[in-house]
N, C-alpha and C. Protein backbone atom coordinates (compact mmCIF):
# COMPACT_ATOMS: atom_id res chain seq x y z
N UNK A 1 92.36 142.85 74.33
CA UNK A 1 91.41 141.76 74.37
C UNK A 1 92.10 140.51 73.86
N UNK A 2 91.81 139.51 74.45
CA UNK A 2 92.24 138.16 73.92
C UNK A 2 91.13 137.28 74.27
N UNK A 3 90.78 136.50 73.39
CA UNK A 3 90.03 135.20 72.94
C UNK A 3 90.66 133.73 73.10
N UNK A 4 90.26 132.74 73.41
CA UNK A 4 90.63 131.65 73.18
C UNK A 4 89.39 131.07 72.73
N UNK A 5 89.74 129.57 71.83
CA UNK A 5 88.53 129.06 71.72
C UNK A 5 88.01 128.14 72.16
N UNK A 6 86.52 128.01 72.19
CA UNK A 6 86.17 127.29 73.16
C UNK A 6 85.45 125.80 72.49
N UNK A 7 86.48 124.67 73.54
CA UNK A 7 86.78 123.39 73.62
C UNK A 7 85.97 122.67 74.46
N UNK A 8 85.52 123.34 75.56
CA UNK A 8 84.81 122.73 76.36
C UNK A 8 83.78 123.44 77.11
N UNK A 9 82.56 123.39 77.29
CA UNK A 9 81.58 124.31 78.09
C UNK A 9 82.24 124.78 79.19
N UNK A 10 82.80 124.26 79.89
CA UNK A 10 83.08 124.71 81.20
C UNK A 10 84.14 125.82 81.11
N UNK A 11 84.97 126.21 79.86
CA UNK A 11 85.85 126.69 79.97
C UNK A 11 85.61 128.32 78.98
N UNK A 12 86.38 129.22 79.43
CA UNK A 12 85.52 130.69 79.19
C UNK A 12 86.63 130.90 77.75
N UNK A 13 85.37 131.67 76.67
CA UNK A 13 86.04 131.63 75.34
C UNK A 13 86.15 132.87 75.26
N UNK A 14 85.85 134.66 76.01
CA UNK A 14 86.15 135.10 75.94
C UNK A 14 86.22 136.18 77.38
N UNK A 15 87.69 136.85 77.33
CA UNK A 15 88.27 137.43 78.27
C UNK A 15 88.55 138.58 78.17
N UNK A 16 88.76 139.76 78.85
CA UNK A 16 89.31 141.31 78.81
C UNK A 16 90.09 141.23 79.29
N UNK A 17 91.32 142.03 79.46
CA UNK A 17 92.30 142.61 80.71
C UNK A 17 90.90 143.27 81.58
N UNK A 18 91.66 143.38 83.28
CA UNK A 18 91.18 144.10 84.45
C UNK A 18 91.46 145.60 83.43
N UNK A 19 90.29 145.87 83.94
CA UNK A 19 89.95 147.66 83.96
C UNK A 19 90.40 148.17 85.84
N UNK A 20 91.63 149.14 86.00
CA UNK A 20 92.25 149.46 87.28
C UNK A 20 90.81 150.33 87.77
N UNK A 21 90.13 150.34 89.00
CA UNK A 21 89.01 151.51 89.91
C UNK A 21 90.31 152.10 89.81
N UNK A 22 89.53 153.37 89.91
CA UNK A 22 90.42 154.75 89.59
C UNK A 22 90.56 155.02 91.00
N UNK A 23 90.48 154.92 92.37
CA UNK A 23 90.88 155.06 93.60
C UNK A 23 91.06 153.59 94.43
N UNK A 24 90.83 152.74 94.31
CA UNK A 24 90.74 151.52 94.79
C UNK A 24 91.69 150.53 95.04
N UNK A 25 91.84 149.57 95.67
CA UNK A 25 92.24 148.27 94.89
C UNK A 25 91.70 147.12 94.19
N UNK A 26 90.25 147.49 93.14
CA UNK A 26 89.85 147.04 92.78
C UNK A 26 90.38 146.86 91.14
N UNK A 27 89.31 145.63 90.51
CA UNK A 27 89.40 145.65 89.06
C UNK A 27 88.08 145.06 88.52
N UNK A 28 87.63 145.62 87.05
CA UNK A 28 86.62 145.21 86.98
C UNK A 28 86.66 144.13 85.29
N UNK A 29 86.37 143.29 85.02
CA UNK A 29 86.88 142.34 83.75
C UNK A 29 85.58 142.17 83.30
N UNK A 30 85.79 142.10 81.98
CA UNK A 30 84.37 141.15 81.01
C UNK A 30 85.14 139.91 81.07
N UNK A 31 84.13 139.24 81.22
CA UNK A 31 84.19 137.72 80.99
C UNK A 31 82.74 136.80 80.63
N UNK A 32 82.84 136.73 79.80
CA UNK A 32 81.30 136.10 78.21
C UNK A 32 80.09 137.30 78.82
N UNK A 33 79.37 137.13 79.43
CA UNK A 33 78.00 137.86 79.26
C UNK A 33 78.08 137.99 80.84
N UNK A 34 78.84 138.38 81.79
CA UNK A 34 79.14 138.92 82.90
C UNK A 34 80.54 139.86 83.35
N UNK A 35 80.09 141.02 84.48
CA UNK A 35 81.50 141.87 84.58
C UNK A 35 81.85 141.21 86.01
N UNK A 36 83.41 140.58 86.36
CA UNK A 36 83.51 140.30 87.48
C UNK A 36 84.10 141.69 87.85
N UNK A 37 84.14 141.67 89.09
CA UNK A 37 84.98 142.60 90.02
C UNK A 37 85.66 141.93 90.94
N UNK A 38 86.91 142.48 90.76
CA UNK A 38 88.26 142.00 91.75
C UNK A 38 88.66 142.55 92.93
N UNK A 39 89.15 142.52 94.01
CA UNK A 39 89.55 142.90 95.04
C UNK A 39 91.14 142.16 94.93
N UNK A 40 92.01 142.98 94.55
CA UNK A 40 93.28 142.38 94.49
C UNK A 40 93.27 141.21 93.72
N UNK A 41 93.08 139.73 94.02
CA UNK A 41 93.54 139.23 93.05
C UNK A 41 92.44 138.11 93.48
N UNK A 42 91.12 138.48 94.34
CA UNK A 42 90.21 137.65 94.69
C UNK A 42 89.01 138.06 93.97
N UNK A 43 87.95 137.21 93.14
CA UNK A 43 86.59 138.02 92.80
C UNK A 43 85.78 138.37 93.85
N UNK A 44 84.98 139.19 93.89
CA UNK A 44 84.42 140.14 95.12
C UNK A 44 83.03 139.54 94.24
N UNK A 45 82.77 140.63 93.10
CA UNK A 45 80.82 140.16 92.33
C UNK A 45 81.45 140.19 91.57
N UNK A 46 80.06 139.49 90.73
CA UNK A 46 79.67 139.18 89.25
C UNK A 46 78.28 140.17 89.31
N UNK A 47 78.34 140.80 87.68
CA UNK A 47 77.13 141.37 87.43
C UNK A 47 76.73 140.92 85.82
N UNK A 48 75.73 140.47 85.76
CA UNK A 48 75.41 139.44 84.63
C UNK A 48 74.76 140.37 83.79
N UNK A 49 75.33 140.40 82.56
CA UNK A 49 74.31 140.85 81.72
C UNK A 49 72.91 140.21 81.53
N UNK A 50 71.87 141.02 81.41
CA UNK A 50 70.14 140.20 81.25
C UNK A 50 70.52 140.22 79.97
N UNK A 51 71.12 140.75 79.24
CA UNK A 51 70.89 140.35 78.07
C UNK A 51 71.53 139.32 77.36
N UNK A 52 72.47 138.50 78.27
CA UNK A 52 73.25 137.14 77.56
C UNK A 52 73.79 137.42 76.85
N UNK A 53 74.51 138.09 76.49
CA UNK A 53 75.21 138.10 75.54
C UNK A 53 77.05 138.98 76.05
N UNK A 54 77.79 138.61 75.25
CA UNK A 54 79.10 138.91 75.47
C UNK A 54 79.25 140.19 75.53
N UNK A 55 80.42 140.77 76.69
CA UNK A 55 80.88 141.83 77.09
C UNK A 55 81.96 142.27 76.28
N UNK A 56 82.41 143.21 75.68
CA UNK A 56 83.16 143.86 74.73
C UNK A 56 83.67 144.86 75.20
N UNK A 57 83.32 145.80 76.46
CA UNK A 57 84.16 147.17 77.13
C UNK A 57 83.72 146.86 78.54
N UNK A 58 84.59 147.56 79.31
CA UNK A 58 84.29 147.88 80.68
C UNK A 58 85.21 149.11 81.20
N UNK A 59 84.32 149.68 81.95
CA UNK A 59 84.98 151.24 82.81
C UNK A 59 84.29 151.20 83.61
N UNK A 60 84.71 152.18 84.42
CA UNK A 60 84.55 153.28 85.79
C UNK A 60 84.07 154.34 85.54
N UNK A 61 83.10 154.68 86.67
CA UNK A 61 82.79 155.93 86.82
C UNK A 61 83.94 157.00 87.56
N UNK A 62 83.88 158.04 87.12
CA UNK A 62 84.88 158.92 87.54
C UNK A 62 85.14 158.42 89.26
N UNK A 63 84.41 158.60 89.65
CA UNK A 63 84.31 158.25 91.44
C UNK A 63 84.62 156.64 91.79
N UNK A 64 84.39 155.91 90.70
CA UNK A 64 84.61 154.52 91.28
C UNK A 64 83.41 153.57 91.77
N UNK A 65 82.14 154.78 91.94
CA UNK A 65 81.00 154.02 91.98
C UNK A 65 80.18 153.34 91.57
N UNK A 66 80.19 152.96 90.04
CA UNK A 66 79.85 152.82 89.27
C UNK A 66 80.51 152.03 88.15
N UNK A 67 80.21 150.94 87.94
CA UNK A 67 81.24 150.32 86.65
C UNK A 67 80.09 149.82 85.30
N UNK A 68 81.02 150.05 83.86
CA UNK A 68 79.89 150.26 82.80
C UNK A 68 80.38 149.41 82.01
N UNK A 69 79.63 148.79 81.18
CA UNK A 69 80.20 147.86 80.20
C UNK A 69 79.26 147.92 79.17
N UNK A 70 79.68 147.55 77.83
CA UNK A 70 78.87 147.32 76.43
C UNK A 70 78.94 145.95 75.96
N UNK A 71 78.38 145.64 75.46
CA UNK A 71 78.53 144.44 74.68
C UNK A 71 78.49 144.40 73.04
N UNK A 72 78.34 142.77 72.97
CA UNK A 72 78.69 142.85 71.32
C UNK A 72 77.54 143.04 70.23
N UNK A 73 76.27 142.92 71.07
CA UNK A 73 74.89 143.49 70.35
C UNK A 73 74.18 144.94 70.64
N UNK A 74 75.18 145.43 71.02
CA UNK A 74 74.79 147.06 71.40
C UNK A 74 74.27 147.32 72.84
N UNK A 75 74.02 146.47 73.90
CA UNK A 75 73.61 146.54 75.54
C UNK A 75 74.47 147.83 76.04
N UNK A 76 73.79 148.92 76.54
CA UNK A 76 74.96 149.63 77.14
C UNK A 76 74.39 149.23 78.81
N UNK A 77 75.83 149.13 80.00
CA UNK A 77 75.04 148.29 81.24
C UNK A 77 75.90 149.47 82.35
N UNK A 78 74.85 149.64 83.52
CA UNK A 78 75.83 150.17 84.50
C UNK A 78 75.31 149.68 85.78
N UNK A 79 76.15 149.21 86.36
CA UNK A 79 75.76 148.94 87.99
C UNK A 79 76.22 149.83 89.34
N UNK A 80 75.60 150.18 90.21
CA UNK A 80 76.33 150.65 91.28
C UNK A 80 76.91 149.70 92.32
N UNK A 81 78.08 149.75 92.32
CA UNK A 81 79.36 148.88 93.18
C UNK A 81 78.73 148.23 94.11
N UNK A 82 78.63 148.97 95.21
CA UNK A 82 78.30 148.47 96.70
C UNK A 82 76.91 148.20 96.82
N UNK A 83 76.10 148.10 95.99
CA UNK A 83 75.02 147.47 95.85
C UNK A 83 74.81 146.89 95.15
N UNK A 84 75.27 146.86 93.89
CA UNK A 84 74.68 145.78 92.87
C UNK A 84 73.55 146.37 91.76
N UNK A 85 72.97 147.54 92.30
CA UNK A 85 71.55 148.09 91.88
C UNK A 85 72.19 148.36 89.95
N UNK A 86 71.07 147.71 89.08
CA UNK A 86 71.54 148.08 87.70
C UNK A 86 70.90 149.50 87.59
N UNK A 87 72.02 150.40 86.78
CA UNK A 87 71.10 151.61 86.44
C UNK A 87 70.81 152.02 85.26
N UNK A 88 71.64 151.34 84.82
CA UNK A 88 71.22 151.11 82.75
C UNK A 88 71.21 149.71 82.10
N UNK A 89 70.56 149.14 81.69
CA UNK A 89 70.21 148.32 81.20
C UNK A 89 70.07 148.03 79.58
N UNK A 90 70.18 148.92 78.23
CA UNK A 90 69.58 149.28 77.48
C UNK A 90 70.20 148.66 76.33
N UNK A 91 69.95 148.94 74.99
CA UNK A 91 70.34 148.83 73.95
C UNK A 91 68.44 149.98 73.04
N UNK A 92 69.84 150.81 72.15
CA UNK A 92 69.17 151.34 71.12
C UNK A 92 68.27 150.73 70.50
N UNK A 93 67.22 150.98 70.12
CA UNK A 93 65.91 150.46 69.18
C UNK A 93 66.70 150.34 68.01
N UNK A 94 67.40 150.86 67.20
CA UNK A 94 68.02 150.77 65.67
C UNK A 94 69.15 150.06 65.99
N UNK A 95 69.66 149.86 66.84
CA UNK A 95 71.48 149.61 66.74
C UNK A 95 72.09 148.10 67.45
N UNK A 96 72.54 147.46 66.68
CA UNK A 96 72.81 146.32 67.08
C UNK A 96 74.61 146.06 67.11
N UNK A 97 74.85 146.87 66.88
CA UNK A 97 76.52 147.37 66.51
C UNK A 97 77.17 146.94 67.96
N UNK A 98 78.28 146.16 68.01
CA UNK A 98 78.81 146.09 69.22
C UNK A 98 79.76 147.48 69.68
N UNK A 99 79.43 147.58 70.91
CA UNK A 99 80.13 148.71 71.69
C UNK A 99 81.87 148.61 72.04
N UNK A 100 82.39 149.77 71.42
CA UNK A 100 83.77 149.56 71.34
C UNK A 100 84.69 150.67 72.78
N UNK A 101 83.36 151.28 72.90
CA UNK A 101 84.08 152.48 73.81
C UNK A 101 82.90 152.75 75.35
N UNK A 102 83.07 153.12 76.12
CA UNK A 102 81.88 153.38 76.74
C UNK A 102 82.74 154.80 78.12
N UNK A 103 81.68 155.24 78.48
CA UNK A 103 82.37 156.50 79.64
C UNK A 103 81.13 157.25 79.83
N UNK A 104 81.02 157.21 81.71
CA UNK A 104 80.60 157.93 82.49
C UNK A 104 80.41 159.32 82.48
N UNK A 105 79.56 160.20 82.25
CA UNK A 105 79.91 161.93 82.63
C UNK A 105 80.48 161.79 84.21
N UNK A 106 81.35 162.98 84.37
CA UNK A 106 81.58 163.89 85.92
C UNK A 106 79.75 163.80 86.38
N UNK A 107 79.67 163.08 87.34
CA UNK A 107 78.58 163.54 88.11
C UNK A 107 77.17 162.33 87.86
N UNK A 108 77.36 161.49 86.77
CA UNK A 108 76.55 160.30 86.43
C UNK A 108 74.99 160.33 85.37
N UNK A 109 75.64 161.72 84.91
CA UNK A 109 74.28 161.77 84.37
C UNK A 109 73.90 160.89 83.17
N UNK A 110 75.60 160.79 82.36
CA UNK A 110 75.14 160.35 81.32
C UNK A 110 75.84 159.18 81.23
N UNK A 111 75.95 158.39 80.27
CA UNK A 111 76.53 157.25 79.57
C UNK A 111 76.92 157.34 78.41
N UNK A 112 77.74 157.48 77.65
CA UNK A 112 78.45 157.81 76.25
C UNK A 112 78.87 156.32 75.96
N UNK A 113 78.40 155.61 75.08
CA UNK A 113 78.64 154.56 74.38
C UNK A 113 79.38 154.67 72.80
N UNK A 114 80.33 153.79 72.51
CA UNK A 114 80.62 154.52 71.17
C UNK A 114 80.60 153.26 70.25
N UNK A 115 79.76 152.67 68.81
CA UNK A 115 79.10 151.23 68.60
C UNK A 115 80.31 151.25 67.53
N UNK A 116 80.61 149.90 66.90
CA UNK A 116 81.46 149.31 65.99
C UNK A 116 81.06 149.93 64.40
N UNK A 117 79.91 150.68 64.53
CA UNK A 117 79.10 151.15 63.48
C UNK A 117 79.18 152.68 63.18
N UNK A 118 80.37 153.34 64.08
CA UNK A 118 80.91 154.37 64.21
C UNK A 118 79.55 154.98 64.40
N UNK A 119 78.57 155.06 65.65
CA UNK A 119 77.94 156.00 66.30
C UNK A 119 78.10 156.10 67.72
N UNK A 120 77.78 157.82 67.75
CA UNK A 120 77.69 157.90 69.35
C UNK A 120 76.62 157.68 69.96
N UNK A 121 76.31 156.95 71.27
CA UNK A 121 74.84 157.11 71.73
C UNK A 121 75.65 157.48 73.13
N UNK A 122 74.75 158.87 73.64
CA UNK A 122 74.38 159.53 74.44
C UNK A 122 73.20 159.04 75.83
N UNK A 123 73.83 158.75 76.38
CA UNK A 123 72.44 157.91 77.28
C UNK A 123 72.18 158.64 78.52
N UNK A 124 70.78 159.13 78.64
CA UNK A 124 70.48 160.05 80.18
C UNK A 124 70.04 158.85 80.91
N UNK A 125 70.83 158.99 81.90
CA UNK A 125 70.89 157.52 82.85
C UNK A 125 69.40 157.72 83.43
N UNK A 126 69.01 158.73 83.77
CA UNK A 126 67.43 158.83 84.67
C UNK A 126 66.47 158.90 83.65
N UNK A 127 66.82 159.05 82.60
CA UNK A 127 65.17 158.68 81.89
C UNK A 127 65.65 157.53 80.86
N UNK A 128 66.64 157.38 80.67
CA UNK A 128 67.19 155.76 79.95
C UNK A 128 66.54 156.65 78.63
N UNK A 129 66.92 157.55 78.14
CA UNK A 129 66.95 157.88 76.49
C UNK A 129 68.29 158.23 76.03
N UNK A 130 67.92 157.94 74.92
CA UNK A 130 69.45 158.28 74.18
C UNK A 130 68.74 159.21 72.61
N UNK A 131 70.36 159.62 72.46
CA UNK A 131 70.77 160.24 71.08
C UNK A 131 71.93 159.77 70.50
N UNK A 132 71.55 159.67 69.55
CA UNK A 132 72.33 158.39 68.39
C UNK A 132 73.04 159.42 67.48
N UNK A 133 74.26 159.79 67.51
CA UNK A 133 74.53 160.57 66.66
C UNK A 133 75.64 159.96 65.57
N UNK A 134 76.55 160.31 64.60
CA UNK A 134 77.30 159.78 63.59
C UNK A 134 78.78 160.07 64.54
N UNK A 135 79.57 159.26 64.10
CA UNK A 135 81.01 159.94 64.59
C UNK A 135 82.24 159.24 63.60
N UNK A 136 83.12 159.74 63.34
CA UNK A 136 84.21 159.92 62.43
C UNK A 136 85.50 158.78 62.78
N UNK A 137 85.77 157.97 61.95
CA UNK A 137 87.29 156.85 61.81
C UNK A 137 86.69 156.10 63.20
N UNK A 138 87.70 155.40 63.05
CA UNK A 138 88.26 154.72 64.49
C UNK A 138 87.72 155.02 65.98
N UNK A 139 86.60 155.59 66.18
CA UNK A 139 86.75 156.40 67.48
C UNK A 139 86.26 155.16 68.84
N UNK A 140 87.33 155.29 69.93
CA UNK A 140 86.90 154.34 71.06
C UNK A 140 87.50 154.84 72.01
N UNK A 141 87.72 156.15 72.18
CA UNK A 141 87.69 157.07 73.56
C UNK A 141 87.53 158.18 73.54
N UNK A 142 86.84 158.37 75.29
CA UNK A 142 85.81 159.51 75.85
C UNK A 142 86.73 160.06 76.31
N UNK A 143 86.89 161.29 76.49
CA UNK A 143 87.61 162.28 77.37
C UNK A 143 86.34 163.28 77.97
N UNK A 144 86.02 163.17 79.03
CA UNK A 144 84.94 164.21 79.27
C UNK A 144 86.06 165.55 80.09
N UNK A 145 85.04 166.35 79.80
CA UNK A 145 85.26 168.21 80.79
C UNK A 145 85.07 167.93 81.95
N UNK A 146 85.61 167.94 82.76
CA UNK A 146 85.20 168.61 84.38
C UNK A 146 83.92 168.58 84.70
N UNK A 147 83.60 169.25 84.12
CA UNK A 147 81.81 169.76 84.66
C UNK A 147 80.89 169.50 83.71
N UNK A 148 81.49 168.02 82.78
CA UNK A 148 80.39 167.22 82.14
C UNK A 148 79.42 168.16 80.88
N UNK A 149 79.93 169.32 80.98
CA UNK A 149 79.29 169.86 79.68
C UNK A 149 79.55 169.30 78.31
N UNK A 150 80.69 168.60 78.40
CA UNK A 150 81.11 167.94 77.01
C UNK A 150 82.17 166.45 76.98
N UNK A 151 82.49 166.49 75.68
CA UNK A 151 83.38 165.40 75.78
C UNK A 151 84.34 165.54 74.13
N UNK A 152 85.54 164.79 74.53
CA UNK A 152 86.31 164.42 72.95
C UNK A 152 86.31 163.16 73.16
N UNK A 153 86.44 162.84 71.64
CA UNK A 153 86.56 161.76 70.92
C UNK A 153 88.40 161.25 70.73
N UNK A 154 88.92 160.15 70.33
CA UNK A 154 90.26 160.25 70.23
C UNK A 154 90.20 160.33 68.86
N UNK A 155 89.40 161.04 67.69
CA UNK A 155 89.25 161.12 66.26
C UNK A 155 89.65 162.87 66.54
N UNK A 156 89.61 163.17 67.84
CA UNK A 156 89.72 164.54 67.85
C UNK A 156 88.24 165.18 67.86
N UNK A 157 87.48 165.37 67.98
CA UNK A 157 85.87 165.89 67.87
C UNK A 157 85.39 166.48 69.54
N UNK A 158 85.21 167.62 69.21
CA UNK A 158 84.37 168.17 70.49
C UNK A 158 83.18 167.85 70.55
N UNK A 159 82.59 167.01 71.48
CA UNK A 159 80.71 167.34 71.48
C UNK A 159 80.42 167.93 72.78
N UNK A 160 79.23 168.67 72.69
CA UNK A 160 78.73 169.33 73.54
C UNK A 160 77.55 168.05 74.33
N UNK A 161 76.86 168.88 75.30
CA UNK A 161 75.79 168.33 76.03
C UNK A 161 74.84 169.33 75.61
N UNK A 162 73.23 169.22 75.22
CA UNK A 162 72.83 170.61 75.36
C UNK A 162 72.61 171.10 77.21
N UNK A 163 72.30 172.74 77.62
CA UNK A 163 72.36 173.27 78.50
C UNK A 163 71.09 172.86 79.04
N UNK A 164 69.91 172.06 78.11
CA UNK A 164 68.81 171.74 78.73
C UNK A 164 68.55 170.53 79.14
N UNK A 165 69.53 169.55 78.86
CA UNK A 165 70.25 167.68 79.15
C UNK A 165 71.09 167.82 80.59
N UNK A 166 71.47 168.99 80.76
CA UNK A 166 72.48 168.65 81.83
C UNK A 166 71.67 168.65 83.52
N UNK A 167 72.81 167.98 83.77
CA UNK A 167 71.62 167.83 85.33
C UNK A 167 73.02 168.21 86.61
């Protein structure tokens, strides 16, 4: 991440590196309280956060369909590509912690957000609930299983899904 500061309205005070689509030639960037998407080295969309406020992560869904971003007041956001359609929108009732990590399950069920406040929130994309759980040091990456039953942390930590969450 790099910042510059900002001198003049017109000019953007904060920036991400491109996040690479994992099959594509696309890229997807935070830039202040919108994710552009790239096509080589042209912007294709913008997807605006409703909630105004600055973007802090961005990823891919395993497939590429899907790109997710957090922000710096806890928003976890996901859009589908070729439409535009938002499918998460949210931020936790308790948590205002900016999002340092964020990742897709295999298959879209869930949303794994990871806040500056060292918690995990768990997000079921079809009923937009979450579980807020505690998590250990530094943690700001997802490694999910194959078949979305679980995930690690880069603190090292296995979590499960329960068998009655999974879809």
């Amino acid at each position: 991440m790099f910042a510059s500061q900002k001198s003049n309205p017109s000019h953007v005070s904060r920036v991400f590196p491109p996040i690479p689509h994992p099959h594509a030639p696309y890229g997807a960037q935070g830039v202040e309280d919108m994710v552009m998407i790239w096509h080589h080295h042209e912007p294709k969309k913008v997807f605006e956060n409703p909630f105004q406020t600055a973007i802090t992560v961005v990823d891919w869904t395993h497939d590429g369909n899907v790109v997710l971003a957090g922000s710096i007041t806890g928003e976890v956001l996901a859009w589908r590509l070729d439409t535009g359609e938002r499918l998460l929108a949210n931020r936790h009732a308790h948590s205002y912690a900016p999002i340092v990590g964020v990742s897709c399950s295999p298959g879209g069920a869930y949303v794994v957000a990871i806040t500056m406040a060292q918690t995990i929130q768990i997000w079921r994309v079809e009923t937009r609930t979450c579980l807020v759980l505690p998590c250990h040091g530094k943690t700001t990456t997802i490694t999910w299983e194959r078949d979305g039953s679980g995930f690690r942390t880069n603190d090292g930590v296995d979590w499960s899904i329960p068998m009655e969450g999974r879809s």
